[in-house]
Protein backbone atom coordinates (compact mmCIF):
# COMPACT_ATOMS: atom_id res chain seq x y z
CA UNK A 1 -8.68 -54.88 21.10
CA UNK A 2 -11.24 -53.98 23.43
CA UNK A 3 -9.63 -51.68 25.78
CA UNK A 4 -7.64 -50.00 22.83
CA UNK A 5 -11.59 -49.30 21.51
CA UNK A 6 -12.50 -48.12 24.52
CA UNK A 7 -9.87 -45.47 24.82
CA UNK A 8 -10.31 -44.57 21.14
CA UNK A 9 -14.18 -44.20 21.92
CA UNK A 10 -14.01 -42.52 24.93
CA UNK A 11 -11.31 -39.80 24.52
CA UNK A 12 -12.45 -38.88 21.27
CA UNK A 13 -15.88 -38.20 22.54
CA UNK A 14 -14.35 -36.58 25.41
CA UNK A 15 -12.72 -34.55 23.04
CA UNK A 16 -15.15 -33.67 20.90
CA UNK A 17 -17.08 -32.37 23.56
CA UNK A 18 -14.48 -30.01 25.36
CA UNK A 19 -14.30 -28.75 21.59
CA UNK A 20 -17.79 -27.72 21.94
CA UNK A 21 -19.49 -30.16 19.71
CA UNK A 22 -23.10 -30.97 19.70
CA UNK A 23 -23.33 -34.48 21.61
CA UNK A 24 -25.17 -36.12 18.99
CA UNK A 25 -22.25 -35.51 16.25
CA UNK A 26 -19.38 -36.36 19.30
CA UNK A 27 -21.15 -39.67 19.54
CA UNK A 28 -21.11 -40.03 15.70
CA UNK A 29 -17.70 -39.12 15.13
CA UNK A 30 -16.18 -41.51 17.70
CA UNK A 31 -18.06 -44.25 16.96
CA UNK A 32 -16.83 -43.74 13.72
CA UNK A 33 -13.27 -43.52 14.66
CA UNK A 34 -13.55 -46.96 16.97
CA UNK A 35 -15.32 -49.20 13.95
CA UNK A 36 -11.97 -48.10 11.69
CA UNK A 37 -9.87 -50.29 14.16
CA UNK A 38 -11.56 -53.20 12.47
CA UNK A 39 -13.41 -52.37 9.22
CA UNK A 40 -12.55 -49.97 6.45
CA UNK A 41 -14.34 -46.38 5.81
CA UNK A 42 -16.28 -46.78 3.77
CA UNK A 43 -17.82 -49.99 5.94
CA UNK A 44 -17.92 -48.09 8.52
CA UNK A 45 -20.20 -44.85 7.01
CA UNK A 46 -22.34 -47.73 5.67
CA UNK A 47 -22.60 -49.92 8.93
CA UNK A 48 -23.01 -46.72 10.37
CA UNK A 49 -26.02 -44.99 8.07
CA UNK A 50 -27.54 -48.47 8.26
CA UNK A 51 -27.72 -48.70 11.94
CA UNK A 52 -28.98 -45.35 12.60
CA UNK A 53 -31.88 -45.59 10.11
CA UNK A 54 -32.91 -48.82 11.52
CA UNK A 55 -32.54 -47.64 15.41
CA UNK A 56 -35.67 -45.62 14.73
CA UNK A 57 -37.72 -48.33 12.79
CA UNK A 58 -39.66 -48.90 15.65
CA UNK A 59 -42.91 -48.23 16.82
CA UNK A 60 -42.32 -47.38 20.39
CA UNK A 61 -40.86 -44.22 19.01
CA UNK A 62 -44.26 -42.97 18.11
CA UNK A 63 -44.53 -42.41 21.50
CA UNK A 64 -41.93 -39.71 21.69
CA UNK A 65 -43.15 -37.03 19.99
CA UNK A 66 -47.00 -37.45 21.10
CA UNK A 67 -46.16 -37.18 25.18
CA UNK A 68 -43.85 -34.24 23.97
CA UNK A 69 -46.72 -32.51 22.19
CA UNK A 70 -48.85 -33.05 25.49
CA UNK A 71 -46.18 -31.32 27.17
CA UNK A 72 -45.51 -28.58 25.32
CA UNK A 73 -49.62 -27.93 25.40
CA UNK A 74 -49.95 -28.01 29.13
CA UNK A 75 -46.70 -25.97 29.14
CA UNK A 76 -48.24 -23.77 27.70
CA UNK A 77 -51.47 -23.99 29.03
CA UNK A 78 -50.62 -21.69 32.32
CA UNK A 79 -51.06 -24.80 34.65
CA UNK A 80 -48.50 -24.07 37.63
CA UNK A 81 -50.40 -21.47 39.59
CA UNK A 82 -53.61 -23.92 39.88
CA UNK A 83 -51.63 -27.01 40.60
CA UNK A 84 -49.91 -24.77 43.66
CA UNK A 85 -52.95 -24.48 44.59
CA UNK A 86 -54.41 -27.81 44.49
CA UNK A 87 -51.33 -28.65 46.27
CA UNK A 88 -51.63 -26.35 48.96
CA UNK A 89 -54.72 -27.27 49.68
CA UNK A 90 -53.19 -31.17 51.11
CA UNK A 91 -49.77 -29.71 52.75
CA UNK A 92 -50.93 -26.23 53.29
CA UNK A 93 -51.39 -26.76 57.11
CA UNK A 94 -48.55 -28.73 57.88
CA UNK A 95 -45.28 -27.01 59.09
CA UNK A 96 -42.81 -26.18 56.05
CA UNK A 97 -46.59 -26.01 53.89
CA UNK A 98 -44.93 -23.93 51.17
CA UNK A 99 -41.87 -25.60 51.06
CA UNK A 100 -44.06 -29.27 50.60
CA UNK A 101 -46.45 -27.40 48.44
CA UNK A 102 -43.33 -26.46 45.86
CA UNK A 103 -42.41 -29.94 46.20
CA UNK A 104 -45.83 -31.95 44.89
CA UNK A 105 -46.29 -28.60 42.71
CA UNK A 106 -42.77 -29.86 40.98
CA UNK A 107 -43.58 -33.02 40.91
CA UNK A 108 -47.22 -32.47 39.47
CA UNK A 109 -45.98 -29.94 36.58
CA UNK A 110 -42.50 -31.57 35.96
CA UNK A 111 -44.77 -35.12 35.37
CA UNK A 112 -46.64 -33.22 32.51
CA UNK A 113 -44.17 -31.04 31.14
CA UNK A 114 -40.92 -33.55 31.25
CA UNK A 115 -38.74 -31.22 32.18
CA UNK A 116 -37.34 -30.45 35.07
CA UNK A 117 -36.23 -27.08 34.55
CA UNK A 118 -39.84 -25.94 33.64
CA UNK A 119 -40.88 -27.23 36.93
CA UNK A 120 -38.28 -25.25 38.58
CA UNK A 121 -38.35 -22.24 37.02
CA UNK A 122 -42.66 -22.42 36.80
CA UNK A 123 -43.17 -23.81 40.38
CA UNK A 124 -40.16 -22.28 42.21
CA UNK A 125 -40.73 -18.99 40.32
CA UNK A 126 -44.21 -18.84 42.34
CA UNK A 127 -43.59 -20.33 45.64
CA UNK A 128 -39.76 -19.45 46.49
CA UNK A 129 -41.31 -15.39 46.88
CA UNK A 130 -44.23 -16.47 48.82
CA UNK A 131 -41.89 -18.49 51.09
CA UNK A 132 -39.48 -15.56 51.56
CA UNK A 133 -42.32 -13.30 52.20
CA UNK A 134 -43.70 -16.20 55.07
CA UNK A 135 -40.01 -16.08 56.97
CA UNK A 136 -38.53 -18.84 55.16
CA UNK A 137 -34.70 -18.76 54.54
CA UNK A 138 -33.98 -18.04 51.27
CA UNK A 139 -31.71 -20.27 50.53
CA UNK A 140 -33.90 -23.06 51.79
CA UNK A 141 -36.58 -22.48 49.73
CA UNK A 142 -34.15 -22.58 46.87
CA UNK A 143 -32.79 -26.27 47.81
CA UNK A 144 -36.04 -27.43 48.33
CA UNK A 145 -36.76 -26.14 45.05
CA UNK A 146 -34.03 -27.40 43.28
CA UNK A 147 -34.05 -31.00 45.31
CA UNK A 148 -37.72 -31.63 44.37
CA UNK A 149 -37.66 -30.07 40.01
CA UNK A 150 -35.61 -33.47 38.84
CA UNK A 151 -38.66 -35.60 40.27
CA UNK A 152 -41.42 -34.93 37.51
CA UNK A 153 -38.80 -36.43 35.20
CA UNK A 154 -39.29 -40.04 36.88
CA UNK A 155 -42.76 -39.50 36.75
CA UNK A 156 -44.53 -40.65 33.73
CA UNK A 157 -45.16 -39.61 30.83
CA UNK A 158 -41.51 -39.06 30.41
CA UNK A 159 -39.26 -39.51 27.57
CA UNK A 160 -36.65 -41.14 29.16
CA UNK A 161 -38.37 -44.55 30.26
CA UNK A 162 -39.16 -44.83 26.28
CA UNK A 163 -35.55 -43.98 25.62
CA UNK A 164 -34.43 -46.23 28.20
CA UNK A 165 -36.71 -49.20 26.92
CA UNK A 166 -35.42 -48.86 23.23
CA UNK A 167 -31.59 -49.31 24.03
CA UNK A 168 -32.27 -52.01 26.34
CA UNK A 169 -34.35 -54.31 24.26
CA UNK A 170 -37.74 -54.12 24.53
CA UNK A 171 -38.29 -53.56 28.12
CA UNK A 172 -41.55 -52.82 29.58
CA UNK A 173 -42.93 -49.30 28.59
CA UNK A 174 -46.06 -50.33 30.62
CA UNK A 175 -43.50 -51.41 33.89
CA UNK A 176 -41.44 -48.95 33.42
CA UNK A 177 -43.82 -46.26 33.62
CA UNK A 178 -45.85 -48.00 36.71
CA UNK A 179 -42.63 -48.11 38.61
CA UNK A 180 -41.80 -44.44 37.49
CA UNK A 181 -44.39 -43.12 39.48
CA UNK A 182 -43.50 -45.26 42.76
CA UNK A 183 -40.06 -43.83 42.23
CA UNK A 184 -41.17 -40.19 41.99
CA UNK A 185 -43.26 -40.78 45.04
CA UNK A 186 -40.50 -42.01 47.09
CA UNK A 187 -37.76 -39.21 46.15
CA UNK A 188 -40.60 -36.49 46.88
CA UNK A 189 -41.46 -37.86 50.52
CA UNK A 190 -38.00 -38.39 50.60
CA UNK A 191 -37.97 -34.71 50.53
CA UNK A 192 -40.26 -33.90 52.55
CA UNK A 193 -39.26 -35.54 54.93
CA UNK A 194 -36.25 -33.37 55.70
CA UNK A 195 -38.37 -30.16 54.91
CA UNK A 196 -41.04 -30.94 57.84
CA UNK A 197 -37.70 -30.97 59.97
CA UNK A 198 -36.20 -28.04 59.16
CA UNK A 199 -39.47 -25.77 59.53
CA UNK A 200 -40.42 -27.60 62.72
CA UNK A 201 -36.66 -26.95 63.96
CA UNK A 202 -37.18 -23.02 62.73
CA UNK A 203 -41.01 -22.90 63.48
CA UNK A 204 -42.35 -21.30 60.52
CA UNK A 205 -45.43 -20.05 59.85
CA UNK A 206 -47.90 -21.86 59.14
CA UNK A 207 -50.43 -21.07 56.45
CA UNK A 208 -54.41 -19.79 57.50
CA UNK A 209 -57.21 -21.69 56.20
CA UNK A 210 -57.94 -18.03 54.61
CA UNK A 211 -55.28 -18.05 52.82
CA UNK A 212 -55.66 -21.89 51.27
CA UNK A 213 -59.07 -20.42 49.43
CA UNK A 214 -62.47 -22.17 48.43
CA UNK A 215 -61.31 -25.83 48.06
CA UNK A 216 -63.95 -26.25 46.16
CA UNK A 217 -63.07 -23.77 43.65
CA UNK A 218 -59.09 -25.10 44.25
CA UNK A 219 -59.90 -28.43 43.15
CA UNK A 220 -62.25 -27.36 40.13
CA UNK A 221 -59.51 -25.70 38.58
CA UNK A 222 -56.64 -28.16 39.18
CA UNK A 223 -59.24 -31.55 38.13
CA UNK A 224 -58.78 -31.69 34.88
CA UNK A 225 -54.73 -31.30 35.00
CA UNK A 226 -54.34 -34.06 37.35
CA UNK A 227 -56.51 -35.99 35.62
CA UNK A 228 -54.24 -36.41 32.84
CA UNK A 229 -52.06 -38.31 35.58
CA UNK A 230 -55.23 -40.32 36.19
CA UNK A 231 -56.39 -41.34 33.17
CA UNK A 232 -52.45 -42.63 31.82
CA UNK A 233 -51.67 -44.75 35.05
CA UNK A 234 -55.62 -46.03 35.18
CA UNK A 235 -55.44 -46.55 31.27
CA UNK A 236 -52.57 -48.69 31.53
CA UNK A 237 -53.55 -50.10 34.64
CA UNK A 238 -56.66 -51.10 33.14
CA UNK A 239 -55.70 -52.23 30.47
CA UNK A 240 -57.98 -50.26 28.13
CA UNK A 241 -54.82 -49.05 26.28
CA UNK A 242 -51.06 -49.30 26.40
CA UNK A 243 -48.28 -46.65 27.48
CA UNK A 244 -48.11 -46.14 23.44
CA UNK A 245 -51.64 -45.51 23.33
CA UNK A 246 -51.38 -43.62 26.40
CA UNK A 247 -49.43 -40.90 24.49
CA UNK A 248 -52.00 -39.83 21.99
CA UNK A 249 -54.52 -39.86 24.45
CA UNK A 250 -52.55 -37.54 26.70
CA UNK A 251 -51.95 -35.01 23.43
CA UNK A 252 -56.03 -35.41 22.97
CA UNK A 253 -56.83 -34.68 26.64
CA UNK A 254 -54.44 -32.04 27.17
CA UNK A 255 -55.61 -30.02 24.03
CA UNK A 256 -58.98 -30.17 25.13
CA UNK A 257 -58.86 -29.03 28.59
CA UNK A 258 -56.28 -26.17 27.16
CA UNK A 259 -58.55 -25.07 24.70
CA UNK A 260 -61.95 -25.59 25.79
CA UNK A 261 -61.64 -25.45 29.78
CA UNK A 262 -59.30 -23.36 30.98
CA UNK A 263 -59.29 -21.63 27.26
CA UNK A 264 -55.42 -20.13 28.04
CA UNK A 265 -54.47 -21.24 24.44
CA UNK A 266 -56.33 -20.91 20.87
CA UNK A 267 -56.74 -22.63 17.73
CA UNK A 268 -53.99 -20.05 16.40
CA UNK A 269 -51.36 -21.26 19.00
CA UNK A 270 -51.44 -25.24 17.81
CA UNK A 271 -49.10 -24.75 14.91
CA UNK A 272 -46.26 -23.18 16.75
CA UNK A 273 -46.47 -25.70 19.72
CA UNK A 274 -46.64 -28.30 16.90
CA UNK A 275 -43.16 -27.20 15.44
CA UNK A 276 -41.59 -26.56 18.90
CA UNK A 277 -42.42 -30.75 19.19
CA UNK A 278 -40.99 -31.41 16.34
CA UNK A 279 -37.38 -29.62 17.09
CA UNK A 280 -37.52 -31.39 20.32
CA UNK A 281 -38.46 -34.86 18.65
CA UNK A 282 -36.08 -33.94 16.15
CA UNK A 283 -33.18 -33.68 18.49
CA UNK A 284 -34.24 -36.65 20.66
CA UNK A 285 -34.56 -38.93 17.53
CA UNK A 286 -31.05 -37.77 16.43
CA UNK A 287 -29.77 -38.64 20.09
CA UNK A 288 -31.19 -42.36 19.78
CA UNK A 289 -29.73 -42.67 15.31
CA UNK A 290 -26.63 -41.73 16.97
CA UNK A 291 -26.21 -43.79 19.90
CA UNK A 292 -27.14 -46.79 17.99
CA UNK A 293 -24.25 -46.01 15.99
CA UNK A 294 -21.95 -45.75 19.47
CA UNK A 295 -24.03 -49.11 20.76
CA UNK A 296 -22.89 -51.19 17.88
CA UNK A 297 -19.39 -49.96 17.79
CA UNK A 298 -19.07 -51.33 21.29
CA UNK A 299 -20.55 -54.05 20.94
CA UNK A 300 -18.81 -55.07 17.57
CA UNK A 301 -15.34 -54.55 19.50
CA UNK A 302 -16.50 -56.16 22.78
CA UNK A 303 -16.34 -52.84 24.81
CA UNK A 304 -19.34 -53.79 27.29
CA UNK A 305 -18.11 -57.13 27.66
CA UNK A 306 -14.76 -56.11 28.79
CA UNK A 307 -16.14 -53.83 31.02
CA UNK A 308 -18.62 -56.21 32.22
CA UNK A 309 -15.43 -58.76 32.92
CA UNK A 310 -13.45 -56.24 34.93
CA UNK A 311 -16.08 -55.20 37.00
CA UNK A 312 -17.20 -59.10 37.75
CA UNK A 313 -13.58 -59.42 37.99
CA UNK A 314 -12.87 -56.96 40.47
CA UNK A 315 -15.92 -58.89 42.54
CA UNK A 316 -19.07 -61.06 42.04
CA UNK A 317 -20.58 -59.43 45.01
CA UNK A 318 -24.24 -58.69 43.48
CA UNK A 319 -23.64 -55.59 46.56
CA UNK A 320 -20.70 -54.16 45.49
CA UNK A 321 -21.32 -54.25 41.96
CA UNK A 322 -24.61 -52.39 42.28
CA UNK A 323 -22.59 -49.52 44.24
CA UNK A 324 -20.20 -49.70 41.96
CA UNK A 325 -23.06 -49.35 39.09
CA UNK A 326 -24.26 -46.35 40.94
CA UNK A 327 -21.62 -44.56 41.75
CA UNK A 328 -20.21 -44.71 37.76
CA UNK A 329 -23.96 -43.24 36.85
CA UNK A 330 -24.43 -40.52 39.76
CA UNK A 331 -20.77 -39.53 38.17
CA UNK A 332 -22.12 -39.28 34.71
CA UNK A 333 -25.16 -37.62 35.59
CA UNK A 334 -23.16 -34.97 37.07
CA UNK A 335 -21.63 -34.40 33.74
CA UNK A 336 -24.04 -35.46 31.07
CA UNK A 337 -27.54 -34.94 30.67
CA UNK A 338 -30.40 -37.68 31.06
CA UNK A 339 -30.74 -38.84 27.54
CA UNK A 340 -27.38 -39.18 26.01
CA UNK A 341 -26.17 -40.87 29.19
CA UNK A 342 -29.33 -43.32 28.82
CA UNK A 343 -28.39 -44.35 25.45
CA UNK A 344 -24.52 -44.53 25.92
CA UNK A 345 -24.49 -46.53 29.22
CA UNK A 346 -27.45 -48.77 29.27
CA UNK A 347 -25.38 -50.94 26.66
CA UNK A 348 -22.54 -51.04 29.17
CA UNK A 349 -24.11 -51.99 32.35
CA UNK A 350 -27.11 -53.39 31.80
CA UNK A 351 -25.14 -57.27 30.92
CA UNK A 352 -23.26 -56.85 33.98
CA UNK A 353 -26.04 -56.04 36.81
CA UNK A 354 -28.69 -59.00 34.55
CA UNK A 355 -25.41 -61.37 35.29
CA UNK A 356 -26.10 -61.11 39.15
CA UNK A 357 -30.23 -61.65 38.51
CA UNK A 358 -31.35 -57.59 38.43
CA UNK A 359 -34.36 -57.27 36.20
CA UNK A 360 -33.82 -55.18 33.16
CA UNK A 361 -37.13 -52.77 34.73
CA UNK A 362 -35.60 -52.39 38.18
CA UNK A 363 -32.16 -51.31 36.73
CA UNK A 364 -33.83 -48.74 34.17
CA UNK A 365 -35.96 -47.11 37.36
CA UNK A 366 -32.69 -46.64 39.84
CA UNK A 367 -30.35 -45.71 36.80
CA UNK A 368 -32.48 -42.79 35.39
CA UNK A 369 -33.09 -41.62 39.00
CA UNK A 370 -29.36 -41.49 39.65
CA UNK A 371 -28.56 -39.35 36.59
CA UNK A 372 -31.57 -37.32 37.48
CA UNK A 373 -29.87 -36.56 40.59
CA UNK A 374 -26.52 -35.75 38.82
CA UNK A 375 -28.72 -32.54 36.97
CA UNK A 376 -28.71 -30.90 40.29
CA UNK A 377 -25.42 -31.79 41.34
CA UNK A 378 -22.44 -29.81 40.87
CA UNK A 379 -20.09 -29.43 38.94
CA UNK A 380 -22.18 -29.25 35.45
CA UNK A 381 -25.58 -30.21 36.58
CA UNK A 382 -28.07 -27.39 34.99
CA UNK A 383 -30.67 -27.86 37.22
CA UNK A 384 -28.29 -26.66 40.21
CA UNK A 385 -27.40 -23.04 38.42
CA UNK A 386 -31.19 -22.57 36.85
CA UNK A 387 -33.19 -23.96 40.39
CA UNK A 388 -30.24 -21.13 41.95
CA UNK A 389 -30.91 -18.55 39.10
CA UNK A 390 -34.66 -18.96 40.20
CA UNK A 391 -34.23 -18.28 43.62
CA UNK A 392 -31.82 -15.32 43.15
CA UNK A 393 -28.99 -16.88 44.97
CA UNK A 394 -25.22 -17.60 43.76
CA UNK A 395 -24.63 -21.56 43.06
CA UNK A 396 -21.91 -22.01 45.02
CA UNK A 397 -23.70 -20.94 48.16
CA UNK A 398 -26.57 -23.67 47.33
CA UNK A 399 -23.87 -26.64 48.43
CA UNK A 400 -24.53 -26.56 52.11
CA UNK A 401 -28.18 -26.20 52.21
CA UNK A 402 -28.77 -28.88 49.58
CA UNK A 403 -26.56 -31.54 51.46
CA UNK A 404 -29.61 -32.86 54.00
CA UNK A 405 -31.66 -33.09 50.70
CA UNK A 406 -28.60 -34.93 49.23
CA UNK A 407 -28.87 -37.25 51.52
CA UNK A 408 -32.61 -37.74 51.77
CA UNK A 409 -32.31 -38.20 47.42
CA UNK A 410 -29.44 -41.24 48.26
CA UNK A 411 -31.19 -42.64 51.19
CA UNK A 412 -33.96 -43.50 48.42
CA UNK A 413 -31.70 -44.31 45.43
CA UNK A 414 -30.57 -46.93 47.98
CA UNK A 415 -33.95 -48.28 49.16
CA UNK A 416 -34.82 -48.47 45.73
CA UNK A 417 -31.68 -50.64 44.67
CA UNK A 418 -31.21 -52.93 47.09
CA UNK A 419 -34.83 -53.40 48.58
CA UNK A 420 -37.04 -53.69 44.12
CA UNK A 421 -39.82 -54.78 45.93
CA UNK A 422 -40.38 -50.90 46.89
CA UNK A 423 -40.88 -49.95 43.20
CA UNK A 424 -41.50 -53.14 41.62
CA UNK A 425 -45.31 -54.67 42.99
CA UNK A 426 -46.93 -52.22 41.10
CA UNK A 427 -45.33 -53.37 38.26
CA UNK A 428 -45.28 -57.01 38.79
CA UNK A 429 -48.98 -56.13 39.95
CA UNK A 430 -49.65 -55.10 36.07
CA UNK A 431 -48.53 -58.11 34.22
């Protein structure tokens, strides 16, 4: 029964979508359509309503719409040009200093916006002209662009650790977001990395200290938005409140700096930013009712267990089944976005890489980076055609130049699989 379920479930969301259907109501409709192989309608809509009311009975959810709020305030709170410059200020001098510089800046403004296509459109908007302008290649700057937006998205406050924690039972907020960071960290180096080569190979320009500015007036300017960083990680760190917690005080913090420091928004400007976070909430919390609905029809016809007992079956090689594990998700990513993919295969694969002794944190931090990576992959991934869009160059001509930052991203992903010790002592450190 389970592999007839699993076809059921999978074509007709397949379906669905090449239809045109909103995800959310694809991952209704054939969950729906699997649960009638063993219960009756009218079971089903009931089993169904039931689970998807009591999926978001939780109070982890509060977290959601409160870090979404914080980023929709310093969204729109004209950050990007000062953390540029605050960034500029540390890589400015070394060769490739714009191309690094659009790298933290993505990193920095994609961490407190959650998105990564705000980073690249914000960040890369600035910097790809300036690089241009310094005898960059063009279509450099655009992969380093692209390559780098996806990384504020592993770097807390984000979304999709809470998301990820929910579906898999209760893991670690707190770990999860600790490890987030160490994760970001390493795909941004990562980077890097391959950027100092190619401007040392090319010998670009570097930057004057003229044209870095008054640090002091740099790093007056850019304080109080890194500090939100500061204050979540030390907050946590310390104890003095949890990654819940965490979330109000980042919509508290960011509304006062917005308001009363840098004074780019007004009093008039917190009701629309308040119903922009509730569409987004809105459509997140839909995304979670609904994959509950997909999570117990699998599980009520033994979908992940049959997967879980062809994959051990195929081998018990703790190795192969993590590269098996990863290459399924970078696939998905390619095709799916972060969330949906979160909530439909976290149910799958998360029994089969526990039965070979990965902890439920570890897996959560390498399987949201690899469908991060899939957003800037081809053939779907939107963070390839917007990070090209940016830098005013056709996506297919994006391939070549992003392939040494492909590799960089993998050489990571694979550190961070095989060697948890990278991106779990801070962590472990914490409990």
């Amino acid at each position: 029964m389970a592999l007839t379920a699993g076809i059921i479930l999978f074509v007709v969301f397949a379906i669905l979508l090449i239809l045109g259907l909103p995800i959310a109501i694809s991952i209704a409709t054939s969950s729906i359509a699997t649960l009638l192989l063993v219960v009756p309608l009218d079971i089903s809509f009931f089993t169904s309503a039931q689970k998807m009311v009591s999926s978001l009975n939780s109070f982890s959810l509060v977290a959601i719409p409160f870090f979404v709020l914080s980023g929709i305030i310093m969204n729109n709170g004209g950050i990007a040009t000062k953390l540029v410059d605050f960034a500029m200020l540390f890589v400015g001098r070394i060769p490739g200093g714009l191309a690094h510089t659009n790298i933290l800046g993505n990193a920095l403004f994609g961490s407190m916006s959650s998105s990564a296509i705000a980073a690249s459109t914000a960040i890369g908007g600035v910097l790809i002209p300036q690089q241009v302008k310094a005898g960059y290649d063009r279509k450099f700057a655009t992969a380093v662009n692209i390559a780098s937006a996806p990384t504020g998205m592993v770097i807390p406050p984000s979304t999709a650790f809470i998301m990820y924690s929910l579906v898999a039972g209760g893991a670690s907020i707190s770990s999860l977001f600790l490890g987030g960071y160490l994760v970001g960290a390493l795909w941004a180096l990562g980077i890097m990395v391959v950027a100092f080569l190619h401007a040392s190979k090319n010998h670009y320009k570097l930057i004057s200290r003229s044209e870095l500015g008054s640090a002091w007036v740099v790093i007056k300017e850019a304080i109080p938005s890194i500090m939100l960083i500061v204050i979540i990680i030390g907050g946590i760190l310390s104890g003095i409140f949890t990654a819940i917690e965490a979330s109000a005080v980042a919509v508290a913090y960011a509304l006062l700096i917005a308001l009363f420091y840098y004074k780019t928004i007004t009093v008039k400007d917190i009701p629309r930013m308040l119903v922009e976070s509730v569409v987004t909430t809105g459509t997140i919390a839909f995304l979670l009712a609904t994959s509950s609905m997909m999570s117990f029809a699998m599980a009520f016809t033994g979908i992940p267990q049959a997967i879980s007992a062809s994959i051990l079956g195929l081998t018990s090689n703790k190795f192969m089944i993590l590269l098996l594990v990863n290459i399924v998700l970078l696939l998905v990513g390619m095709f799916m976005d972060v969330g949906p993919a979160i909530l439909i295969f976290t149910p799958i694969f998360l029994p089969v890489v526990t039965s070979v002794g990965v902890d439920p944190v570890h897996f959560g931090l390498f399987a949201i980076m690899n469908l991060c990576v899939g957003s800037i992959t081809p053939p779907v991934g939107t963070g390839l055609y917007v990070g090209a869009s940016v830098g005013n160059v056709k996506a297919e001509k994006m391939i070549k130049p992003l392939v040494p930052f492909y590799i960089a991203i993998l050489a990571v992903l694979l550190l961070i699989t095989y060697v948890p010790q990278v991106v779990m002592w801070l962590p472990n450190l914490a409990q």
